[in-house]
C-alpha atoms as a PDB file:
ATOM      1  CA  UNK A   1      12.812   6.524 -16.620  1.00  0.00           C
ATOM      2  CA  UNK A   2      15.020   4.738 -19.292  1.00  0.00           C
ATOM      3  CA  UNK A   3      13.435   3.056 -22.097  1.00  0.00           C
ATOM      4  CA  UNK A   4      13.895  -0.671 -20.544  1.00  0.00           C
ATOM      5  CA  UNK A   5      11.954   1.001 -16.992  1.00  0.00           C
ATOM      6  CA  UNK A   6       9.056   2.203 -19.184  1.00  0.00           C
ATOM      7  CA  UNK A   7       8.241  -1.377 -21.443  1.00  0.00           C
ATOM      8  CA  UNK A   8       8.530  -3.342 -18.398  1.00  0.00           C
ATOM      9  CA  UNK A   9       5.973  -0.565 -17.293  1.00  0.00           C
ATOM     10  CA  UNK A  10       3.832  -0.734 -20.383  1.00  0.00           C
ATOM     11  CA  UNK A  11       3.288  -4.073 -19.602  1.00  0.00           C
ATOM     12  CA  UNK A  12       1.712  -3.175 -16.000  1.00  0.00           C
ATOM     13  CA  UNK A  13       3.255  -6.394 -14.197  1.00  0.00           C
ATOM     14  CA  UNK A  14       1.241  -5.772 -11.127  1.00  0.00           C
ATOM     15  CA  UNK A  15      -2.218  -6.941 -13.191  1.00  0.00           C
ATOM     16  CA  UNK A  16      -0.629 -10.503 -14.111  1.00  0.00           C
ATOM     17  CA  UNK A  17      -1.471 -12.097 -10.959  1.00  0.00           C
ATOM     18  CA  UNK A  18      -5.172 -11.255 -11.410  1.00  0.00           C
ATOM     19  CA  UNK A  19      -5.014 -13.199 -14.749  1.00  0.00           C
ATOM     20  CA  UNK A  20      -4.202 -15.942 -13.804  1.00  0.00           C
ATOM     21  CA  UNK A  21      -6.251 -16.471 -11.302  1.00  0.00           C
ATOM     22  CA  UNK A  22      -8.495 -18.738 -13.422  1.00  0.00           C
ATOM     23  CA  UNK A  23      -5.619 -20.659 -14.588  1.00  0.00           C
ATOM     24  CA  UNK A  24      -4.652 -21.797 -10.776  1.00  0.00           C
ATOM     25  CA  UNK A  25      -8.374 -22.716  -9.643  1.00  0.00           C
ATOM     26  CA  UNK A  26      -9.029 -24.752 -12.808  1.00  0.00           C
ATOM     27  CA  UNK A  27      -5.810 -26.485 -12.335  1.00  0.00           C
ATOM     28  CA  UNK A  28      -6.442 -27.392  -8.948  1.00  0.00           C
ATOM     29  CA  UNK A  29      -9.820 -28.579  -9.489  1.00  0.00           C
ATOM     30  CA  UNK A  30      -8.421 -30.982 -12.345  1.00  0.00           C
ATOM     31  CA  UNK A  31      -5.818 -32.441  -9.911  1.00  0.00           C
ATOM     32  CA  UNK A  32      -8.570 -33.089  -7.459  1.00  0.00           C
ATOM     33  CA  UNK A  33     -10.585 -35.019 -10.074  1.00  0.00           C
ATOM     34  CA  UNK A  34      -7.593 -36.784 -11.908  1.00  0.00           C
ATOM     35  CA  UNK A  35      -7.056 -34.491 -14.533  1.00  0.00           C
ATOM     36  CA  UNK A  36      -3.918 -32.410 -14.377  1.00  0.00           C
ATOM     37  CA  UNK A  37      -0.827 -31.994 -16.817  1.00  0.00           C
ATOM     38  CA  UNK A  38       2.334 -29.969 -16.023  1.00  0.00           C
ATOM     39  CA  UNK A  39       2.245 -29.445 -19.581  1.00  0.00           C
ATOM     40  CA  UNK A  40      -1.267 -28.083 -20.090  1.00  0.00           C
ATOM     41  CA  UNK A  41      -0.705 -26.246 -16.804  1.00  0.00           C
ATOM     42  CA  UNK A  42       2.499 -24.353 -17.781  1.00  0.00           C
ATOM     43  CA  UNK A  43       1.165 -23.424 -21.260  1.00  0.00           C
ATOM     44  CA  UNK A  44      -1.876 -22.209 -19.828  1.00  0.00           C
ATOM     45  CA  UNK A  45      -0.244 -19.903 -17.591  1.00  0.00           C
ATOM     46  CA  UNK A  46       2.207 -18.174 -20.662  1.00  0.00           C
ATOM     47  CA  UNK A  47      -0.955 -18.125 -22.513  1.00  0.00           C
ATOM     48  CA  UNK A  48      -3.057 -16.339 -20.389  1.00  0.00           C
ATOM     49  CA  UNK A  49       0.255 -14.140 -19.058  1.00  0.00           C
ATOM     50  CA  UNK A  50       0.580 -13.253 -23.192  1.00  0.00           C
ATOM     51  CA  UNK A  51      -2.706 -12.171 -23.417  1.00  0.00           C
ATOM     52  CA  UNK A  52      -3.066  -9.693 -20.736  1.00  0.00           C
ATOM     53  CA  UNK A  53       0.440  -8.096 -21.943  1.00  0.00           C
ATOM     54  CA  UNK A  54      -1.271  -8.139 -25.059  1.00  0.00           C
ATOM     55  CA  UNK A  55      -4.461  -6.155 -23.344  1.00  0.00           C
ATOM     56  CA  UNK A  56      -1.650  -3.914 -21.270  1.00  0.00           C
ATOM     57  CA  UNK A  57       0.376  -3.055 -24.460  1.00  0.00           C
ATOM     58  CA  UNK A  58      -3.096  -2.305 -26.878  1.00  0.00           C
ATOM     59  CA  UNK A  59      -4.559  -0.427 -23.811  1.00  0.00           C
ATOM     60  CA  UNK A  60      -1.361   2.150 -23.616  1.00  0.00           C
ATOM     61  CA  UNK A  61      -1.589   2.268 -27.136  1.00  0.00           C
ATOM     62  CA  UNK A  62      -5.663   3.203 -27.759  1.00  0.00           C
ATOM     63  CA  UNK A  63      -5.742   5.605 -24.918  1.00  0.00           C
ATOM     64  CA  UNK A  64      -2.639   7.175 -25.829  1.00  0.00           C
ATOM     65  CA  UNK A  65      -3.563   7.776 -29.091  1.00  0.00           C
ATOM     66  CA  UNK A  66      -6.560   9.066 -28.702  1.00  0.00           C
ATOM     67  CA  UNK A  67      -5.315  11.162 -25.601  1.00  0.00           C
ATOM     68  CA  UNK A  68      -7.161   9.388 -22.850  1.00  0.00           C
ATOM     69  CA  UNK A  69      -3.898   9.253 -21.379  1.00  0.00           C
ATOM     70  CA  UNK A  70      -3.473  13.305 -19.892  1.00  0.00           C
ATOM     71  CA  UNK A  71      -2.262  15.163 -16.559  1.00  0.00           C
ATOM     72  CA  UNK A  72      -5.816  14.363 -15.510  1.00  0.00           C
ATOM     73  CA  UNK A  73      -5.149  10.635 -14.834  1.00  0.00           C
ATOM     74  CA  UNK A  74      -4.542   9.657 -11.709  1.00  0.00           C
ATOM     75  CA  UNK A  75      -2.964   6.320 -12.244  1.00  0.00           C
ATOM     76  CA  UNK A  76       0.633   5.683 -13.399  1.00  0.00           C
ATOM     77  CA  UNK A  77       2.259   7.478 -16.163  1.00  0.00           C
ATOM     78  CA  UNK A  78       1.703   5.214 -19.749  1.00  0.00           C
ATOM     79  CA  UNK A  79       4.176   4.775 -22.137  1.00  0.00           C
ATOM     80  CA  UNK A  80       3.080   6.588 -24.977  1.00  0.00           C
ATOM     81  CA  UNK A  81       1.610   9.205 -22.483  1.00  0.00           C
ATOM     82  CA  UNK A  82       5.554   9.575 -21.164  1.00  0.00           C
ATOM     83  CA  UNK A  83       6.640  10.073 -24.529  1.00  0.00           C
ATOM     84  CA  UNK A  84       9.627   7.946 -24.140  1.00  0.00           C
ATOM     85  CA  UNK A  85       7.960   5.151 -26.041  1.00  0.00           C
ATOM     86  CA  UNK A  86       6.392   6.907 -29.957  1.00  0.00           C
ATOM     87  CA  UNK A  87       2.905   4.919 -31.147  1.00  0.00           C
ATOM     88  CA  UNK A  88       4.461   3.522 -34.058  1.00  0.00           C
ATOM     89  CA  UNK A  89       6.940   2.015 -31.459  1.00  0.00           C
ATOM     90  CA  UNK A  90       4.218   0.500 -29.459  1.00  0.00           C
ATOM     91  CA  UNK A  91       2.342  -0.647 -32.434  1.00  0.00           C
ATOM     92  CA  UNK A  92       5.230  -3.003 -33.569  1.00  0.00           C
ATOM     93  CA  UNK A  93       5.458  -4.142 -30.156  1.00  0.00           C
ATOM     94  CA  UNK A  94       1.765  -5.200 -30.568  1.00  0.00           C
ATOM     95  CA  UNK A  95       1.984  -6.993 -33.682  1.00  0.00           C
ATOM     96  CA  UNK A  96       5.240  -9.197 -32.112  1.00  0.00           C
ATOM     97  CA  UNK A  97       2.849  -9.926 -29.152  1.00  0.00           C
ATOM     98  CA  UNK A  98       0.033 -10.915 -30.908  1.00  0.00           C
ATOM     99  CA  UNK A  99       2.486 -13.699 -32.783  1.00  0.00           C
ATOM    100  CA  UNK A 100       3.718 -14.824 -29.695  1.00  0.00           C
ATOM    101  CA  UNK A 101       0.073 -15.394 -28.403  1.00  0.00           C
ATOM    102  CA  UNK A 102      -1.588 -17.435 -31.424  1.00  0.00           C
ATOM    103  CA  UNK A 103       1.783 -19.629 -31.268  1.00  0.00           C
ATOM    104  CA  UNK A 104       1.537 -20.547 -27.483  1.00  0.00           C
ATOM    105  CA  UNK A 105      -2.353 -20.906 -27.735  1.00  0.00           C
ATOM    106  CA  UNK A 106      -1.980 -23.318 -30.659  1.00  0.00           C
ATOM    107  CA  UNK A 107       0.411 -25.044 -28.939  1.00  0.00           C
ATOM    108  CA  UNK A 108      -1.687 -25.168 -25.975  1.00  0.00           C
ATOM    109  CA  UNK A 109      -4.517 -26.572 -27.957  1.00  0.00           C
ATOM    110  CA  UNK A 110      -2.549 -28.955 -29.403  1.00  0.00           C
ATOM    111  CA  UNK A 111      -0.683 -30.313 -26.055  1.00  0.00           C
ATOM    112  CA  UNK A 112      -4.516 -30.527 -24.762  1.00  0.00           C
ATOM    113  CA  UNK A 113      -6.440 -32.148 -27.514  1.00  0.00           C
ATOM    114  CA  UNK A 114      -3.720 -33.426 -30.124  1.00  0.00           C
ATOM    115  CA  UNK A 115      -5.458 -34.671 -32.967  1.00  0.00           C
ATOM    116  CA  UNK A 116      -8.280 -37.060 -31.061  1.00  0.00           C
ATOM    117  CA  UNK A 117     -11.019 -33.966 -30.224  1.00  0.00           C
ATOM    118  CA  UNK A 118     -11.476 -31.957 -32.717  1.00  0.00           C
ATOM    119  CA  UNK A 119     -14.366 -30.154 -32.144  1.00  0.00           C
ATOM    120  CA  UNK A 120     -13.037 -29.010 -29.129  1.00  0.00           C
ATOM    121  CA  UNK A 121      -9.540 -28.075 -31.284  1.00  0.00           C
ATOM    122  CA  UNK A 122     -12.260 -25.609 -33.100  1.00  0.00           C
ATOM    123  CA  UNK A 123     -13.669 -24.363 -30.470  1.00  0.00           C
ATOM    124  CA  UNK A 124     -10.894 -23.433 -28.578  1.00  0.00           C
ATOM    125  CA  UNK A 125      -8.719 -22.257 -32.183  1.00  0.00           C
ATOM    126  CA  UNK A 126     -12.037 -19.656 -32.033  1.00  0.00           C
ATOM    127  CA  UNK A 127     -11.790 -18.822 -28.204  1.00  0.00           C
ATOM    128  CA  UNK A 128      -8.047 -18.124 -28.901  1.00  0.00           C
ATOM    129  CA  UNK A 129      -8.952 -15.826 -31.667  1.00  0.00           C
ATOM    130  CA  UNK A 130     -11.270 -14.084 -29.802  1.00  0.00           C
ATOM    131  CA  UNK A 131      -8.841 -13.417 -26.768  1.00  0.00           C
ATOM    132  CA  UNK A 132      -6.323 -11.678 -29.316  1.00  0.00           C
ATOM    133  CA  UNK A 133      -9.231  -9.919 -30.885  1.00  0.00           C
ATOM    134  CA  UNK A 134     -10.726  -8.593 -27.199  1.00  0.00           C
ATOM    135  CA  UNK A 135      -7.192  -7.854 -25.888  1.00  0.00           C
ATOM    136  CA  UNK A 136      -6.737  -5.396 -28.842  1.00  0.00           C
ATOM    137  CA  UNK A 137     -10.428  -4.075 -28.903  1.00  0.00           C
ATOM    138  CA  UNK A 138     -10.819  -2.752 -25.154  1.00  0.00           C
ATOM    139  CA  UNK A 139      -9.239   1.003 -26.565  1.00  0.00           C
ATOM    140  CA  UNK A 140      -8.064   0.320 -30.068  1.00  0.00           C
ATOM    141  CA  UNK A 141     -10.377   1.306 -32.756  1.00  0.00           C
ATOM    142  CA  UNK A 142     -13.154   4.093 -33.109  1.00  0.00           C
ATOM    143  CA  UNK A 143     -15.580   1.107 -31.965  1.00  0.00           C
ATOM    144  CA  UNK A 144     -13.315  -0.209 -28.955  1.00  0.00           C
ATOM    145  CA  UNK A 145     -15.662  -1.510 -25.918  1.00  0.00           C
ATOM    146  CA  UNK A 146     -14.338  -0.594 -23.160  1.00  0.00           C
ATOM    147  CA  UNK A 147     -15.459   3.033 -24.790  1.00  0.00           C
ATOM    148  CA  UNK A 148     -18.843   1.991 -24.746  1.00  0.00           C
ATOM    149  CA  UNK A 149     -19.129   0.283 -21.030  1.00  0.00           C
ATOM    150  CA  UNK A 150     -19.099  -2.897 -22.311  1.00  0.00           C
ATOM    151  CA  UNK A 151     -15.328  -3.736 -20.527  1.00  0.00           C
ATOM    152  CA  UNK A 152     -16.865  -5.265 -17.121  1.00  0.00           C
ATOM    153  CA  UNK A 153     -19.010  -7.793 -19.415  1.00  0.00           C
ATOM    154  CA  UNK A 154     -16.037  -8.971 -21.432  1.00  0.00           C
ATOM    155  CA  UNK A 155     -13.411  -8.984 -18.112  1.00  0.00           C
ATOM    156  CA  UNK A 156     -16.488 -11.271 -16.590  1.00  0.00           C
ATOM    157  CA  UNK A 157     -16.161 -13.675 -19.527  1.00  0.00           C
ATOM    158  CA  UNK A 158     -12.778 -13.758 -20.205  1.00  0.00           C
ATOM    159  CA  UNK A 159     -11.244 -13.678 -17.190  1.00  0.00           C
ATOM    160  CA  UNK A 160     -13.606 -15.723 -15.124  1.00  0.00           C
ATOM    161  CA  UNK A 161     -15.881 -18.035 -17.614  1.00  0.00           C
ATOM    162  CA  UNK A 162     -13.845 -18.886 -20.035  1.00  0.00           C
ATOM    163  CA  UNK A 163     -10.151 -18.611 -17.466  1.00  0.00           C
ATOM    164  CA  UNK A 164     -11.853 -21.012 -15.208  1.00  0.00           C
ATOM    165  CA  UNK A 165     -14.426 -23.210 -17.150  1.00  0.00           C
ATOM    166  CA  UNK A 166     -12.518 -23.372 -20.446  1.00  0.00           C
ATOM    167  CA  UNK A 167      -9.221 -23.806 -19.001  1.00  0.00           C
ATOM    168  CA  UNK A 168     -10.719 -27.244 -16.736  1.00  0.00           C
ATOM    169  CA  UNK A 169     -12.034 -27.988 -20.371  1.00  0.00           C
ATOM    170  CA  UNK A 170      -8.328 -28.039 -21.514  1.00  0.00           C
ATOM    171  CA  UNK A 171      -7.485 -30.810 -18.984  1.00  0.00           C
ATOM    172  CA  UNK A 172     -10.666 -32.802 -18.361  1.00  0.00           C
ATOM    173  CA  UNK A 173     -11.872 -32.727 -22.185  1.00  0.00           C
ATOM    174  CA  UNK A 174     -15.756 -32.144 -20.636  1.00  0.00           C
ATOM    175  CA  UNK A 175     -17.377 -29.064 -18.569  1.00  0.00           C
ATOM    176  CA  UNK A 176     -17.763 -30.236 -15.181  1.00  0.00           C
ATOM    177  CA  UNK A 177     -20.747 -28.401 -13.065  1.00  0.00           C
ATOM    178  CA  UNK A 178     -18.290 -27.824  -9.841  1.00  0.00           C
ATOM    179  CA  UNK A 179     -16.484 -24.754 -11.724  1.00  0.00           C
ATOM    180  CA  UNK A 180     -19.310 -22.551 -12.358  1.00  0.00           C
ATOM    181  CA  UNK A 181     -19.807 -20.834  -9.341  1.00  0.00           C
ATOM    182  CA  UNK A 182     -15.842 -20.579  -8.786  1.00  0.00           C
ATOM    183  CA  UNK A 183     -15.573 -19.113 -12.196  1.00  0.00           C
ATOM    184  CA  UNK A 184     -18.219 -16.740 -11.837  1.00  0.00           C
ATOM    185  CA  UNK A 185     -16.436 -15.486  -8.616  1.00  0.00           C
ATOM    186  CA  UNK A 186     -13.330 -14.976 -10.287  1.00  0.00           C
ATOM    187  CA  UNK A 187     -15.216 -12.691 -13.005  1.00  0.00           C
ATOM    188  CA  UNK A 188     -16.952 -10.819 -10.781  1.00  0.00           C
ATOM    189  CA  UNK A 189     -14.064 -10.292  -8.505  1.00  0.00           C
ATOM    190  CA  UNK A 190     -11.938  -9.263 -11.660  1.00  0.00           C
ATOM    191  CA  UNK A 191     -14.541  -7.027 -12.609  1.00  0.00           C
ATOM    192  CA  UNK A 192     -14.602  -5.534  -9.508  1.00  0.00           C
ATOM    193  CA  UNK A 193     -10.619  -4.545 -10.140  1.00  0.00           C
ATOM    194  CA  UNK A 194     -11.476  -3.283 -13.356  1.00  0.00           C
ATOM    195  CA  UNK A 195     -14.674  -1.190 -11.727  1.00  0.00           C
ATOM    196  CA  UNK A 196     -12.188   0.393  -8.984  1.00  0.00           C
ATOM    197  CA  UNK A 197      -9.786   1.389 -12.382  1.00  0.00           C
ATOM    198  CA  UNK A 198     -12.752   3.053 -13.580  1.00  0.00           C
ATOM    199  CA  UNK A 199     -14.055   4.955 -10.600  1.00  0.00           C
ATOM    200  CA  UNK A 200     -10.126   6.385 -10.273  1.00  0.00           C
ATOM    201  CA  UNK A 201     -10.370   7.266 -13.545  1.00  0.00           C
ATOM    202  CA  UNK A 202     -14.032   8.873 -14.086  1.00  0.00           C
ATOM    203  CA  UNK A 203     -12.865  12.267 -14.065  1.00  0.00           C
ATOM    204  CA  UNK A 204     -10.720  11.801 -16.691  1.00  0.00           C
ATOM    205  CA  UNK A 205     -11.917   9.632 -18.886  1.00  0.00           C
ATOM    206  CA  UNK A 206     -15.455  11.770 -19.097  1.00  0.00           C
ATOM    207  CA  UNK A 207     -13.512  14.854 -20.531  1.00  0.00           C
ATOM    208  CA  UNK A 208     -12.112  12.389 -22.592  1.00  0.00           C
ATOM    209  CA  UNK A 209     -15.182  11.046 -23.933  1.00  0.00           C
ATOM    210  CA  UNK A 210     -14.143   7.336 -22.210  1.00  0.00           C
ATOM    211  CA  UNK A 211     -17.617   6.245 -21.472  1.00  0.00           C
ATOM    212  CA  UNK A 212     -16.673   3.110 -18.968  1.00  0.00           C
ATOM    213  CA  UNK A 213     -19.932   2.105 -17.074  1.00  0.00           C
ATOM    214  CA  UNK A 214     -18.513   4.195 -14.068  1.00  0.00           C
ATOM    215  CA  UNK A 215     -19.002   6.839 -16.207  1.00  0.00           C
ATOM    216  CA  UNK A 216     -22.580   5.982 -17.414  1.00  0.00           C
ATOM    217  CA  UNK A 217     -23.628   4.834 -13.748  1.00  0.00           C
ATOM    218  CA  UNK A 218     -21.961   8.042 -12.171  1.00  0.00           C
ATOM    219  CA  UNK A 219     -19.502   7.999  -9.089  1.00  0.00           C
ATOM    220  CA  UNK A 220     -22.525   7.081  -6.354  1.00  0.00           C
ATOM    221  CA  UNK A 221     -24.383   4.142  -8.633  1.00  0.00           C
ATOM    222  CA  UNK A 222     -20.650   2.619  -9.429  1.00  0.00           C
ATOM    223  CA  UNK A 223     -19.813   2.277  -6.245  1.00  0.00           C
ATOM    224  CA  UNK A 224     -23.178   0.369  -4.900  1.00  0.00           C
ATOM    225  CA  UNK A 225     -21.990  -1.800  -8.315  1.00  0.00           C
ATOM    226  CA  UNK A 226     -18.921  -2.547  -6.536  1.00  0.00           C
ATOM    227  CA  UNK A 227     -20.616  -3.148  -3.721  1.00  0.00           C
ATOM    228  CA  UNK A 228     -22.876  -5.692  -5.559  1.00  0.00           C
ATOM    229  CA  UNK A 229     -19.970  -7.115  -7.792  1.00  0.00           C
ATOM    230  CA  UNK A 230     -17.908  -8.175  -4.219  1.00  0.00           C
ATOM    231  CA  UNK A 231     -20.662  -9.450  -1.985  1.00  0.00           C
ATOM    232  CA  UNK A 232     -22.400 -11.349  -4.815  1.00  0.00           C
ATOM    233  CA  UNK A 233     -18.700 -12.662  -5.307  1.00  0.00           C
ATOM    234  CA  UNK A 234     -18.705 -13.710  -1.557  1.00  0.00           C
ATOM    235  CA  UNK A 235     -22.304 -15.056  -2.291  1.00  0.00           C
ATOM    236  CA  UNK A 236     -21.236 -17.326  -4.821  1.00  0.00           C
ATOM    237  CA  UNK A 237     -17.830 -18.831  -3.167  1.00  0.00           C
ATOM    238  CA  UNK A 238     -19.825 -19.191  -0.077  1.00  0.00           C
ATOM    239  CA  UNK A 239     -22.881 -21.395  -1.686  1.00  0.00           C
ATOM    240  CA  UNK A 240     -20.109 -23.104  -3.604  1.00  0.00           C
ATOM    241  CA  UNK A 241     -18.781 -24.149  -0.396  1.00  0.00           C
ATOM    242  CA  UNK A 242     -21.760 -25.325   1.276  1.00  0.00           C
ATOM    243  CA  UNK A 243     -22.897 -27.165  -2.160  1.00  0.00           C
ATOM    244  CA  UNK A 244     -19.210 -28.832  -2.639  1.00  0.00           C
ATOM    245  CA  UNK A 245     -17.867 -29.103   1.005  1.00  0.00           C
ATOM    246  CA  UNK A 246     -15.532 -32.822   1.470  1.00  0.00           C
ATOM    247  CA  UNK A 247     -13.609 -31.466   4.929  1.00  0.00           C
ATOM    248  CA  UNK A 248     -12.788 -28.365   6.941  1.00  0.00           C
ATOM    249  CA  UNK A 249      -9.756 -27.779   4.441  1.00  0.00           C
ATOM    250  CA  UNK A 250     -12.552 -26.009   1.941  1.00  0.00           C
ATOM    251  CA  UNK A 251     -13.285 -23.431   4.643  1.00  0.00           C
ATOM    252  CA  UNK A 252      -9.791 -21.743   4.176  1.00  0.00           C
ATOM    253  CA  UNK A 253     -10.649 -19.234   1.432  1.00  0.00           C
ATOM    254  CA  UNK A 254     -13.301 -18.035   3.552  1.00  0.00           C
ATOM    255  CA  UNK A 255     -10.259 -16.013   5.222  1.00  0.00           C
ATOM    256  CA  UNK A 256     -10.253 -13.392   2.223  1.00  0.00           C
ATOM    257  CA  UNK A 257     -13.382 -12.211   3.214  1.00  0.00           C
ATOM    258  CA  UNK A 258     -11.716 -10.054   5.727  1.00  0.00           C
ATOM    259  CA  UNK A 259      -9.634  -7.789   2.924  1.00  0.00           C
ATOM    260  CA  UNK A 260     -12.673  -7.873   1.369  1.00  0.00           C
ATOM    261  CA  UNK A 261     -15.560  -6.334   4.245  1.00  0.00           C
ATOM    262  CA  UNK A 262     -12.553  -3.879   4.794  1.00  0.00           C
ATOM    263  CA  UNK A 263     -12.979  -2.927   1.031  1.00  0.00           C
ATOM    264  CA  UNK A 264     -16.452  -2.515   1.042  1.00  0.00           C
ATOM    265  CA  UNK A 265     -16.032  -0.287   4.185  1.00  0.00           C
ATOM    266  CA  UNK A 266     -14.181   1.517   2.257  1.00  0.00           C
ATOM    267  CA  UNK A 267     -15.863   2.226  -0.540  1.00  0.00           C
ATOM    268  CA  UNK A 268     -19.005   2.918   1.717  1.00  0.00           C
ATOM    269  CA  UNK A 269     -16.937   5.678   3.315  1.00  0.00           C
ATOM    270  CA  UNK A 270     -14.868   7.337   0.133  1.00  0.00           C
ATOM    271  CA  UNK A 271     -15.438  10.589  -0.673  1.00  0.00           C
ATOM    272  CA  UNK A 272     -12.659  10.737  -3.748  1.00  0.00           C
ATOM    273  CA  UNK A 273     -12.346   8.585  -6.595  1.00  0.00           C
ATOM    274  CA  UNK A 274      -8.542   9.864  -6.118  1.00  0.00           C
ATOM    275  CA  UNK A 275      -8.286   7.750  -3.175  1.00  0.00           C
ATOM    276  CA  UNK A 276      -9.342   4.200  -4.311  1.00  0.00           C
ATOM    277  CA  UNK A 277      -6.032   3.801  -6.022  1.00  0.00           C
ATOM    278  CA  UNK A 278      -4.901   1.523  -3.086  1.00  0.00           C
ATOM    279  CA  UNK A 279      -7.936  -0.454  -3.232  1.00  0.00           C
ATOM    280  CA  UNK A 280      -6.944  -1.906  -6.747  1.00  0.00           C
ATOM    281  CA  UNK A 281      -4.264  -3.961  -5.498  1.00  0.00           C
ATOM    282  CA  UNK A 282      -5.767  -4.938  -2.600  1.00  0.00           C
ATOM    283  CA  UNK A 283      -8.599  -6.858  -4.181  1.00  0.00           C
ATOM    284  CA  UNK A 284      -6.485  -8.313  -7.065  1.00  0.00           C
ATOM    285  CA  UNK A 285      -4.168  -9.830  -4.624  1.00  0.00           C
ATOM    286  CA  UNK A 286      -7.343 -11.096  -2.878  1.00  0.00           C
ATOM    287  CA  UNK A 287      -8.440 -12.669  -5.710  1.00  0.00           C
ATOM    288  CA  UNK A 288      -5.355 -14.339  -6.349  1.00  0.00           C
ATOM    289  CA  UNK A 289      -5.470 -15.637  -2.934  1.00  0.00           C
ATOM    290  CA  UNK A 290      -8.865 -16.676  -3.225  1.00  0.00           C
ATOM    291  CA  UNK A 291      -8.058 -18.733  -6.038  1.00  0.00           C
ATOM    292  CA  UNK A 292      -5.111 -20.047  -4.144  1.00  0.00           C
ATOM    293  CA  UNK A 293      -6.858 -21.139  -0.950  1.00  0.00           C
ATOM    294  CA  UNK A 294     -10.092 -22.648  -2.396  1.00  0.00           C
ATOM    295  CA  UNK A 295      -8.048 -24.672  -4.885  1.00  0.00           C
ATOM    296  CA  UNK A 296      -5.661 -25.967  -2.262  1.00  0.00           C
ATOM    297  CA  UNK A 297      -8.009 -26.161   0.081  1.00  0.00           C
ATOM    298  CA  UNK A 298      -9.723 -29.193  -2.170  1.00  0.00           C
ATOM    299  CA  UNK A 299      -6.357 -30.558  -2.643  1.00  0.00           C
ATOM    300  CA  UNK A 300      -5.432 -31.438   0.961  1.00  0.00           C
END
């Protein structure tokens, strides 16, 4: 691959979707309640797109330099792992993207709260910082988290709490009790993605001392997790439906239940971690759709 090939790769296009997720269902339930900006909207979305190339870019980097990234990995070749791209290289490239994120989240903040709230300016100037700071600290550094089997936690928080609930904050100016349960579905269903990463990878990332919780619970235990991370998911749109149900229109999300009962088949019946490769994009696209549906389906 030419240079060009391997940054678009480094920045692993196919997990944008997934992040913003969030973004969509928030959005959808501001419209529904009065609360939606094109301005807030489209910020939100480069926002949240920066920070997960930030994540993508910081990932290549930690595992590469600490040689996570081997012939035993069974996903797609990383940058620094194809050699084409040095670490110094991809370092720089960090730094740029970490600019580029503080300056769209402040001007997020600012488009949201201007100078009226600023308590929530604070909050959210904090939140921001922390995004950078957890984007970088998944691999990078000799205390990274997602080392330690802490990444599920902080992909629940981030991508589902704080992408669904903080981003309605952003519009409405208040928390509003109808996005918990969607936002905790989102996490779980993005930590489910991240799970089925880690199951691929458990082979490798043992010899390489990558201790993700797939590798603390073992292959059989992290798969009845996955189990328990997509049917609590299901749980939780379901009761959200029955608890916030205004016409037949809500009921169209419930469609992405079938990808998802064919997923857990699957991972009932897998016998190598090699195999649930496929699976990875199948429930990240379902999540996406989730988001998609549910939202829509309160907006007709």
């Amino acid at each position: 691959m030419n240079r060009v090939s391997v940054w678009i790769s480094s920045m692993r296009l196919r997990t944008l979707p997934l992040s913003i997720s969030g973004i969509i269902l928030a959005s959808a339930f501001a419209e529904y309640n009065g609360y939606f900006n094109w301005g807030i909207f489209i910020l939100a979305i480069l926002t949240t797109l920066s920070f997960q190339i930030l994540s993508n870019l910081a990932n290549d980097y930690g595992d590469g330099v600490k040689g996570t990234d081997n012939e035993d990995r069974v996903g797609p070749e990383r940058a620094i792992q194809s050699g084409v791209i040095t670490p110094s290289e991809m370092y720089a490239a960090i730094k740029i993207n970490i600019l580029i994120s503080i300056a769209l989240a402040f001007l997020l903040i600012f488009v949201a709260f201007g100078v009226k709230h600023f308590l929530l300016t604070l909050l959210f100037f904090l939140l921001g910082i922390a995004c950078v700071v957890a984007a970088i600290r998944y691999t990078v550094g000799s205390k990274a988290y997602g080392y330690r089997g802490l990444g599920d936690l902080f992909v629940f928080i981030f991508f589902g709490l704080i992408s669904v609930i903080g981003c309605y904050v952003l519009y409405a100016k208040t928390i509003d009790h109808v996005v918990f349960l969607p936002a905790c579905t989102i996490g779980l269903l993005s930590a489910a993605v991240l799970n089925l990463n880690n199951m691929r990878d458990i082979i490798s990332d043992k010899k390489s001392n990558k201790i993700t919780l797939a590798v603390k619970l073992g292959i059989k235990n992290a798969k009845r997790y996955q189990l328990t991370l997509v049917i609590t998911a299901m749980v939780f749109s379901s009761l959200f439906c029955v608890l916030y149900y205004t016409s037949p229109f809500n009921l169209m999300f419930l469609v992405t239940y079938i990808p998802l009962i064919k997923h857990i088949i699957v991972i009932t019946k897998n016998k190598n971690s090699e195999d649930l490769d496929p699976e990875l994009k199948k429930v990240a696209l379902t999540t996406v759709l989730l988001s998609l549906l549910m939202g829509i389906g309160y907006l007709l």
